[in-house]
Protein backbone atom coordinates (compact mmCIF):
# COMPACT_ATOMS: atom_id res chain seq x y z
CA UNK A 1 -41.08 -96.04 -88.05
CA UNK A 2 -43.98 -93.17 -87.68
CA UNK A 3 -44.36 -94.22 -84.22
CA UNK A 4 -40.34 -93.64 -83.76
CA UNK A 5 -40.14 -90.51 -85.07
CA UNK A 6 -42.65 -88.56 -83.06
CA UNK A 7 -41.53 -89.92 -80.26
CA UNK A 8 -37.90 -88.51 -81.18
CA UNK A 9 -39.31 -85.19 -81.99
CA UNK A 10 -40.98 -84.45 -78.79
CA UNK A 11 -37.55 -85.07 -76.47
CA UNK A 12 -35.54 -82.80 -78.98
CA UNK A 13 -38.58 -80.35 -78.86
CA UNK A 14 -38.46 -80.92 -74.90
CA UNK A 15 -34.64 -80.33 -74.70
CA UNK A 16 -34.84 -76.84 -76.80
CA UNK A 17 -37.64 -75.73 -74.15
CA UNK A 18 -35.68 -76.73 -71.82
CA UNK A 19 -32.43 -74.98 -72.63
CA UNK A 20 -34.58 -71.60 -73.56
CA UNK A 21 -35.92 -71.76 -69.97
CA UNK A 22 -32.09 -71.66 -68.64
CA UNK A 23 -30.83 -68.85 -70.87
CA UNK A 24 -34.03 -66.96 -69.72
CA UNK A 25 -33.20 -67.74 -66.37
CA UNK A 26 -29.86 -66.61 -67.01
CA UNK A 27 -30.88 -63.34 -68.41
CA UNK A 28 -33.43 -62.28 -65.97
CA UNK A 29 -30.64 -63.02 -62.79
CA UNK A 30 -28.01 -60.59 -64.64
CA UNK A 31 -30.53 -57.99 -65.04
CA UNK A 32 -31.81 -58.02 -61.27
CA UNK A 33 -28.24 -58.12 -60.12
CA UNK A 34 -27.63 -55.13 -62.59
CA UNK A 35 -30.32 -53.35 -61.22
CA UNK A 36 -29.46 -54.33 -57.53
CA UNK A 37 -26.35 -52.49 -58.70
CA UNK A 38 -27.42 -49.77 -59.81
CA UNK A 39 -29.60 -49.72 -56.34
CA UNK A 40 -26.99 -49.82 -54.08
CA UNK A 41 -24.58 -47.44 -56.27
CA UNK A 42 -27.71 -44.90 -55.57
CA UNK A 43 -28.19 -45.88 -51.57
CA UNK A 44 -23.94 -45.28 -51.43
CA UNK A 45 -24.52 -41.78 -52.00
CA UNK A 46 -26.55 -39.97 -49.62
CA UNK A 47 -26.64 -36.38 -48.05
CA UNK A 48 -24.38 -37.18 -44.88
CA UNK A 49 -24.27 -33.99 -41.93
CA UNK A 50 -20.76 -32.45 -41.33
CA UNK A 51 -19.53 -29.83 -39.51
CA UNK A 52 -16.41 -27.88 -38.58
CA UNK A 53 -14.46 -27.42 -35.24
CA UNK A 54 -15.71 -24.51 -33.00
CA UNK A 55 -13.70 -22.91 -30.46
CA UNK A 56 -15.09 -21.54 -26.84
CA UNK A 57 -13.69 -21.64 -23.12
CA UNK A 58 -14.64 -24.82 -21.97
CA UNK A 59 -13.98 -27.07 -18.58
CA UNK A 60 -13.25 -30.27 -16.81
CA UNK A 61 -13.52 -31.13 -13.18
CA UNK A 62 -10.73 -33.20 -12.31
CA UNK A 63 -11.04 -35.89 -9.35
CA UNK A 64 -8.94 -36.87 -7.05
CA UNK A 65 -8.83 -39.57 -4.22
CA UNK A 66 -8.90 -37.84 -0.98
CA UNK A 67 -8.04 -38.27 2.98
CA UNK A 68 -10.25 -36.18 5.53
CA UNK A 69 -8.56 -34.80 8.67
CA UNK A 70 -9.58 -32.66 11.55
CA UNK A 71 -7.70 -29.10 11.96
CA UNK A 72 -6.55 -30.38 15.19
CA UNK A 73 -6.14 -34.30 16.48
CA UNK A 74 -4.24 -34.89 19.02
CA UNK A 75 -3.83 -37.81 21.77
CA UNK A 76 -5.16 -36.78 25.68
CA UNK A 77 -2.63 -38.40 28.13
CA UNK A 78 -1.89 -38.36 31.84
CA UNK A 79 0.97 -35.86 32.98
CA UNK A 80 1.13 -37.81 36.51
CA UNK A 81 1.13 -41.28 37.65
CA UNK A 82 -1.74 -42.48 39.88
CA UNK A 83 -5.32 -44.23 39.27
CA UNK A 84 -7.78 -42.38 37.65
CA UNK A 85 -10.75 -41.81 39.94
CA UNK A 86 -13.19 -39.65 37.35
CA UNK A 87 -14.09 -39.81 34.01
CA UNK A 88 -16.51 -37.19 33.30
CA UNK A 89 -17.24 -37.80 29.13
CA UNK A 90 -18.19 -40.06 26.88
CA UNK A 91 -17.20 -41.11 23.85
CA UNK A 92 -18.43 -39.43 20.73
CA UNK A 93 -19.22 -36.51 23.04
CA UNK A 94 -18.70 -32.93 21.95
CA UNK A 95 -16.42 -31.30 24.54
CA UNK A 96 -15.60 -27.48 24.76
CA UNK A 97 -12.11 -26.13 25.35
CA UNK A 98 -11.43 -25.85 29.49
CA UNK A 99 -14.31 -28.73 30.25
CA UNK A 100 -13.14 -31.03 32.87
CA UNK A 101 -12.72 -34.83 31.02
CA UNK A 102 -10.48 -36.77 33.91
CA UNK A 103 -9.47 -37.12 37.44
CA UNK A 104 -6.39 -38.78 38.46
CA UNK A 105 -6.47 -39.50 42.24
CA UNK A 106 -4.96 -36.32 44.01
CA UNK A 107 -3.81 -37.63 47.44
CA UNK A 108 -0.14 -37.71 47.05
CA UNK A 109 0.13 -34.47 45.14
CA UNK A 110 -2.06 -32.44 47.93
CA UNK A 111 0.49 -34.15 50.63
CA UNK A 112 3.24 -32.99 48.33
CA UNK A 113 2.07 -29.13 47.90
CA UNK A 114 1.06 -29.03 51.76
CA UNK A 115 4.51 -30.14 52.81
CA UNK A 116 6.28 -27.74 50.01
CA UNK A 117 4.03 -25.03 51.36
CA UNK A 118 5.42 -25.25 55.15
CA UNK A 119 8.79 -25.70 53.43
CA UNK A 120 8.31 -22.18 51.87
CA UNK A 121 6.73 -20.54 55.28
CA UNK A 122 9.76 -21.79 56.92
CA UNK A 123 11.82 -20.53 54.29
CA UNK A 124 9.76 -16.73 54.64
CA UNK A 125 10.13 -16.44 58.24
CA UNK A 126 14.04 -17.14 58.30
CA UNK A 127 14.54 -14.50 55.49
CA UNK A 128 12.43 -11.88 57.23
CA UNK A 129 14.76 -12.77 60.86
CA UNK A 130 17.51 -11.78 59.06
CA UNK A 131 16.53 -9.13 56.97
CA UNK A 132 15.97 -7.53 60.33
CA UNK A 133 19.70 -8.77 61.23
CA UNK A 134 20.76 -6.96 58.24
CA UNK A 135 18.81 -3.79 58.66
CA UNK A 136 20.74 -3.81 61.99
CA UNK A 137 24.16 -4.92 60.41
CA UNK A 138 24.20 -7.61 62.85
CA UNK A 139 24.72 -9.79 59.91
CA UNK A 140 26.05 -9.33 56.26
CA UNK A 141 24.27 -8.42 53.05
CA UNK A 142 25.65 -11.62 51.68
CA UNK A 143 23.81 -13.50 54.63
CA UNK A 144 20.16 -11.91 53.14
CA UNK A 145 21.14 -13.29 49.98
CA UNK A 146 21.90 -16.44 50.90
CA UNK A 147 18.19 -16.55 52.88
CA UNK A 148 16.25 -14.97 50.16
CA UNK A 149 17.44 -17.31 47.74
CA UNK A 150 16.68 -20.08 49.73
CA UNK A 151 12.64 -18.65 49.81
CA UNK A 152 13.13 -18.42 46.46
CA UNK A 153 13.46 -21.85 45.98
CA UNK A 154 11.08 -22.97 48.56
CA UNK A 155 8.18 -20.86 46.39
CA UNK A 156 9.16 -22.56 43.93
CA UNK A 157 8.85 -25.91 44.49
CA UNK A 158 5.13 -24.66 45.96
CA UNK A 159 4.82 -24.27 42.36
CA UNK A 160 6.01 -27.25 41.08
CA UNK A 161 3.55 -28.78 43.62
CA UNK A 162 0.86 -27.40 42.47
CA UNK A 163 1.76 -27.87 38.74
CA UNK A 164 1.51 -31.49 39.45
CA UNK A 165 -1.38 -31.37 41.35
CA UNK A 166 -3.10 -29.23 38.50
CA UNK A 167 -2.01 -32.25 36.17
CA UNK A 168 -4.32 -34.76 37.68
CA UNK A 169 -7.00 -32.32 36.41
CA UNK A 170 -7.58 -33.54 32.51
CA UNK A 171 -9.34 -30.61 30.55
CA UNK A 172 -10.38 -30.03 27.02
CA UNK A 173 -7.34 -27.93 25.42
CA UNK A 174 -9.87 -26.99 23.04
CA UNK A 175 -13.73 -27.50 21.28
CA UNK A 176 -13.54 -30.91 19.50
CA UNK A 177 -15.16 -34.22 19.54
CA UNK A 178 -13.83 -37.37 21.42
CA UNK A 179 -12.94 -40.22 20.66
CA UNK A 180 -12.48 -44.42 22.08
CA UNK A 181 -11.59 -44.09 25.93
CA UNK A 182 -8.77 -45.87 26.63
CA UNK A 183 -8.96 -46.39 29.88
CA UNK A 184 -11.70 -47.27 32.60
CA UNK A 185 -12.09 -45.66 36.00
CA UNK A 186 -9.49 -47.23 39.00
CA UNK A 187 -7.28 -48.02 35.67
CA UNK A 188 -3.45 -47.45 37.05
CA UNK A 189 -1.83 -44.99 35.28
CA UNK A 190 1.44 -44.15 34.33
CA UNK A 191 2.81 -40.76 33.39
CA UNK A 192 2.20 -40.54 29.51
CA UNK A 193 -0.33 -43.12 29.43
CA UNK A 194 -3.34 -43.28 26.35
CA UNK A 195 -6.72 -41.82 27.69
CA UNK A 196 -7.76 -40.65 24.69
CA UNK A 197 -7.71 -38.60 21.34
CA UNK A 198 -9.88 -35.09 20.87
CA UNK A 199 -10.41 -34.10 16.90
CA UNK A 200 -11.44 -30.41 16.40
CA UNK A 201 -13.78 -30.90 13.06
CA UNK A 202 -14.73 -26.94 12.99
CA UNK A 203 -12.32 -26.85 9.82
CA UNK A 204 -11.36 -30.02 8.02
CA UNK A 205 -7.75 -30.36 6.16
CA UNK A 206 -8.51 -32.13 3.10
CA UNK A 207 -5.12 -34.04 1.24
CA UNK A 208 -5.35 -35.50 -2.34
CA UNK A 209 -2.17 -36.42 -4.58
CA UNK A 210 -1.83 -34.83 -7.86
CA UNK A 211 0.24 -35.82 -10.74
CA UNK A 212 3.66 -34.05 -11.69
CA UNK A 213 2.25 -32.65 -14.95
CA UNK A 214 -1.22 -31.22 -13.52
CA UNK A 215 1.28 -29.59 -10.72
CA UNK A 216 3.04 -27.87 -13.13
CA UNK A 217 0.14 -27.01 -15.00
CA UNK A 218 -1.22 -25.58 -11.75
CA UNK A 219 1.71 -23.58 -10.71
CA UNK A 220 2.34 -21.68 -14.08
CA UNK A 221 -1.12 -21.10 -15.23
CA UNK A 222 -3.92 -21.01 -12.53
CA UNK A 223 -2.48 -20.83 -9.26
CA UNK A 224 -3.41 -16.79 -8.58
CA UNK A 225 -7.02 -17.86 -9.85
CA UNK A 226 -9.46 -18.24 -7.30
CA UNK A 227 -12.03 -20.15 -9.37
CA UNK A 228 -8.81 -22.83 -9.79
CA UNK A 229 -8.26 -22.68 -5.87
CA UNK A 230 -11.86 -23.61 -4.94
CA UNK A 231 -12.58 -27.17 -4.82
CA UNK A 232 -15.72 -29.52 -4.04
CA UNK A 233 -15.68 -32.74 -2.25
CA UNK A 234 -17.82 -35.64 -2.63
CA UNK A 235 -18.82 -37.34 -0.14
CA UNK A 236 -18.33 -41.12 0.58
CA UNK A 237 -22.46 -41.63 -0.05
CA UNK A 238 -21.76 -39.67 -3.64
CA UNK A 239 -23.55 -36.76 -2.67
CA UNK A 240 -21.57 -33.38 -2.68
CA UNK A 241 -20.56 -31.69 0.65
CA UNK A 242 -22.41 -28.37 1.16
CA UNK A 243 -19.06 -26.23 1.79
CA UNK A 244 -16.49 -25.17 -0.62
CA UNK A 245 -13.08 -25.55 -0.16
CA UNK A 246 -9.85 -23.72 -0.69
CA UNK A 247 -6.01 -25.27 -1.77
CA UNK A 248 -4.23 -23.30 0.84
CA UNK A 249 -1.00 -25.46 0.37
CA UNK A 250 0.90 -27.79 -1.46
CA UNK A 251 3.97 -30.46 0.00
CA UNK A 252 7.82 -29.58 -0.46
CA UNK A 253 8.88 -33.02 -2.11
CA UNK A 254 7.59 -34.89 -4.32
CA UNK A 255 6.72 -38.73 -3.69
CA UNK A 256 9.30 -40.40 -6.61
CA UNK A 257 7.50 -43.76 -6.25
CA UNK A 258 4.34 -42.29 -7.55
CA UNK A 259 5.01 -39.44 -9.37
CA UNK A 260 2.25 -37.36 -7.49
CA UNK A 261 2.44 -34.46 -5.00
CA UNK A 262 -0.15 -33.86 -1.67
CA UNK A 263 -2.33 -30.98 -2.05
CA UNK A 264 -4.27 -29.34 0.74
CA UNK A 265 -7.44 -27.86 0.78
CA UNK A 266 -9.59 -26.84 4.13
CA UNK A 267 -13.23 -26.73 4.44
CA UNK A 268 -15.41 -25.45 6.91
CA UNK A 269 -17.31 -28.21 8.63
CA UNK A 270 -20.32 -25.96 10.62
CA UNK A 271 -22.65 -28.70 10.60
CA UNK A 272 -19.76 -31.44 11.94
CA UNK A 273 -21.03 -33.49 9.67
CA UNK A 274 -17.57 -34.80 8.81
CA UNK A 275 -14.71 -36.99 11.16
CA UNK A 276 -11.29 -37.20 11.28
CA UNK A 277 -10.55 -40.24 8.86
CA UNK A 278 -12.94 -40.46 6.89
CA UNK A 279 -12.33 -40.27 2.63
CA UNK A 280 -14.22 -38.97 -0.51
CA UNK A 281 -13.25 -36.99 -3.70
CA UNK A 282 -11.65 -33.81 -4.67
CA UNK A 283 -13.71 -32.11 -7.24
CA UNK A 284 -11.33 -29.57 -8.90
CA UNK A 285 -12.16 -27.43 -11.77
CA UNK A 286 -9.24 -26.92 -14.99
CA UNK A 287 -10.11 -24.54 -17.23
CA UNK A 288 -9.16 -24.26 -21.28
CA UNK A 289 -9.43 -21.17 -22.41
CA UNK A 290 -10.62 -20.88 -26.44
CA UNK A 291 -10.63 -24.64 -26.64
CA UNK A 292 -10.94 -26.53 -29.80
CA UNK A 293 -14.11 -28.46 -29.84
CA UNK A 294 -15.88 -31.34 -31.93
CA UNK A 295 -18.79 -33.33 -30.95
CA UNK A 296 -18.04 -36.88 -29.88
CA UNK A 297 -20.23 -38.51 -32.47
CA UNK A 298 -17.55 -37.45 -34.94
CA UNK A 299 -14.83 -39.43 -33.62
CA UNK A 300 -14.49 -43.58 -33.75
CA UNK A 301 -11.41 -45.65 -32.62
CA UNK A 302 -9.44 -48.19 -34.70
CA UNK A 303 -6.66 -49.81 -32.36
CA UNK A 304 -6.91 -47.42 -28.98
CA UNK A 305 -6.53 -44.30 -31.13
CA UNK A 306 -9.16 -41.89 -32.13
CA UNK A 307 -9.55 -40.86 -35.68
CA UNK A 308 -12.26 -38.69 -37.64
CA UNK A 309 -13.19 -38.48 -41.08
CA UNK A 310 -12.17 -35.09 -42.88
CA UNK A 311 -13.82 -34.01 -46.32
CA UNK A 312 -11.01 -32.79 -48.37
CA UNK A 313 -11.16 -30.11 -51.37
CA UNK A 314 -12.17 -33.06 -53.82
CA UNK A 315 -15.35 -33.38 -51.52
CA UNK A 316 -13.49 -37.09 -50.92
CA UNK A 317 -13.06 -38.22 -47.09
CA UNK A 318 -9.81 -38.35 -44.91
CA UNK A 319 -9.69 -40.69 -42.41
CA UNK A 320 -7.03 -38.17 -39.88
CA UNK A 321 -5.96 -39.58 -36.72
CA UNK A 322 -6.32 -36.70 -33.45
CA UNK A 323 -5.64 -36.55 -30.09
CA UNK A 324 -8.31 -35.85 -27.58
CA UNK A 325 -7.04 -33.84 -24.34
CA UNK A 326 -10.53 -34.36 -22.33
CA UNK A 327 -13.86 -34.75 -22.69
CA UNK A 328 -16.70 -32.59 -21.68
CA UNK A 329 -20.58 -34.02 -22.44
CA UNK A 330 -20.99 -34.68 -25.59
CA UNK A 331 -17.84 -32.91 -26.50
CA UNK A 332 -14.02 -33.52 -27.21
CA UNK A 333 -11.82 -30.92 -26.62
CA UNK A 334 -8.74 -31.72 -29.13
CA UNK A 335 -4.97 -31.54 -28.65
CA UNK A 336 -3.75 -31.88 -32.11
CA UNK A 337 -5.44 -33.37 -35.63
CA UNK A 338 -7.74 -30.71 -36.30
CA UNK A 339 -7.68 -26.89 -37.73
CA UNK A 340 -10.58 -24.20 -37.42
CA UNK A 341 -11.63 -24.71 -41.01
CA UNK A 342 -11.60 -28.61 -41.66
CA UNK A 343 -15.11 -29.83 -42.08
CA UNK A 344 -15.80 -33.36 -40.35
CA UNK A 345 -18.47 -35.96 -40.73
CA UNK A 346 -20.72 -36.43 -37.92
CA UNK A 347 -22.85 -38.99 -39.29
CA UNK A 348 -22.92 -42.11 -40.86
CA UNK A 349 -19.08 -43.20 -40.19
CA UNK A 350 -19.78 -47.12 -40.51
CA UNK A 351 -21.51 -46.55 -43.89
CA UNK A 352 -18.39 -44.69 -45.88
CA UNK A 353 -14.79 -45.56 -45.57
CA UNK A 354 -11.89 -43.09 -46.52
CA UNK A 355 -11.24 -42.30 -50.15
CA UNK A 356 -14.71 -42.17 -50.96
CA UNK A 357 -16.55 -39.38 -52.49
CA UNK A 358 -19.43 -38.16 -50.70
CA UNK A 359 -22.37 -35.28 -50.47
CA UNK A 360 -22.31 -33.80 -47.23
CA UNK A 361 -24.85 -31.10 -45.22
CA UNK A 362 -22.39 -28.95 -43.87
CA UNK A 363 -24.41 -27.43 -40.84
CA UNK A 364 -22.87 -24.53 -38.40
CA UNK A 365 -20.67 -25.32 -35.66
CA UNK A 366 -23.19 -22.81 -33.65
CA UNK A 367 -26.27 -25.11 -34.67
CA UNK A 368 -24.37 -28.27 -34.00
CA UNK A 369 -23.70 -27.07 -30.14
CA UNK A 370 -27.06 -25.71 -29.73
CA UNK A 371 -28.49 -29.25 -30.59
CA UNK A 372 -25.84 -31.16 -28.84
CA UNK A 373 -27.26 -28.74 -25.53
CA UNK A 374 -31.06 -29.42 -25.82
CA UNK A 375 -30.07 -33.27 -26.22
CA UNK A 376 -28.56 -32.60 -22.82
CA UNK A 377 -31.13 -31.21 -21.20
């Protein structure tokens, strides 16, 4: 029975160790996750950076799609029938204004003049036989009419003759650059027929489409501003074109489809860099005068609306929707949301969620933007 009981003992004895071990256990897990607790309940509370709204002039350059045409484009075409026998450019060339360009074959229109020429001699000699009549009263004064009218006409169908034969002479109307020929030399012609199109590029008319609102904007607040009136262009490559230009004039009507309206603005074009046809971008400056500004860090977006956090009177935070009218680097400029004196948090927004009390480092709107500039730079 000794044997028995020892043996009895030790499992009980075992057991009690056993269930000791698991209450210590037990024990020690509540306290770490107390202390975890109280860990984390200190980390939830930091010093977080805020600031308040500032107010400056501020602005945006607003960009528009753009179409590039030449002051002047026009199509060359043949005033006379007959085959071309010259062509005396070449494509691409730069022509100035009076420089000969084609030759249409003169023959019939020298034949013409010649013959309207005796015509008019003809014409000259029987009105000076009977001016003499007249002088003489051999004939009547309605007789002298009658011839000098008739010389009249004779000179001037030599006129017409020559008009015609001063068409098959094709000149440059004026400086420009040309374009495809159209036709080769020998090529019949009829009157009116394609030879080709001349693009004066000295000044460039520049068209974009602007929305109804920005229009209106435009026209009642920065029309009779010069700084609003002078616009950039970029350039198809993305670089910026070296001359400024100026909105000189806006379209009557606007197009109902799209809501939009076609602005013009004309650049000089010294270098000729730029051709008829070609696009790029309107760079246009819009100014807001004592906008309301926050940094951009302050704002995060639940649902394609922007919100900030606000630190009320209780030192608590706000979570306050706003509405953003543009954005400048590293800056919002805000619609509505905000007043001069809220304070907002610019730092650690994922970490805090709205109702919660927090410490904040309220630093100067002044030392905010002087940070948010060397960041730039």
């Amino acid at each position: 029975m000794s044997p028995t009981l020892s043996k009895n003992s030790t499992l009980n004895l075992l057991k009690m160790n056993t269930k000791a071990s698991i209450v210590i256990g037990i024990i020690a897990v509540l306290l770490s996750g107390c202390n975890q607790h109280e860990a984390e309940k200190e980390e939830a509370s930091p010093v977080l950076e805020a600031t308040s709204p500032f107010r400056e002039d501020a602005s945006v350059t607003k960009e528009y799609v753009c179409q590039i045409h030449a002051i002047r484009h026009i199509e060359v075409r043949a005033l006379e029938r007959g085959y071309l026998q010259n062509i005396f450019v070449d494509e691409g060339q730069m022509l100035t204004k009076g420089q000969p360009m084609f030759k249409i074959m003169p023959n019939l229109y020298q034949a013409e003049l010649l013959k309207e020429q005796a015509e008019a001699n003809t014409m000259n000699i029987e009105y000076l036989n009977t001016k003499a009549l007249a002088d003489q009263k051999v004939v009547s004064q309605n007789e002298l009419a009658l011839a000098k009218a008739k010389l009249d006409k004779a000179n001037a169908e030599v006129k017409m003759a020559e008009t015609h034969l001063g068409f098959t002479d094709v000149n440059a109307p004026f400086d420009g650059i040309m374009d495809h020929l159209a036709v080769r030399n020998g090529s019949l012609l009829d009157e009116g027929s394609l030879l080709t199109t001349l693009s004066d590029i000295s000044k460039l008319w520049v068209y974009f489409n602007v929305p109804e609102a920005e229009y209106i904007d435009y026209k009642m607040h920065h029309s009779g501003d010069d700084r609003i009136r002078k616009v950039q262009l970029r350039m198809a490559n993305g670089e910026v074109f070296n001359q400024t230009g100026v909105i000189e004039t806006i379209e009557a009507d606007f197009d109902n489809t799209a809501g939009n309206i076609e602005f013009r603005a004309t650049f000089s074009n010294p270098d000729k860099l730029l051709r008829h046809g070609e696009t790029g971008t309107i760079l246009m400056l819009k100014p807001y005068k004592n906008a309301l500004l926050i940094p951009q860090k302050a704002v995060f977006e639940i649902m394609d609306k922007n919100y900030v956090y606000i630190i009320n009177k209780e030192g608590k935070l706000e979570q306050r929707m706003i509405k953003i009218e543009a954005e400048i680097p590293h800056l919002f400029i805000i619609n509505e949301g905000l007043q001069d004196d809220d304070k907002i948090l610019i730092e650690g927004l994922r970490k805090v969620h709205s109702g919660e009390e927090v410490k904040i480092d309220l630093k100067p709107a002044q030392k905010v933007r002087e940070e948010l500039e060397l960041y730039t730079e």
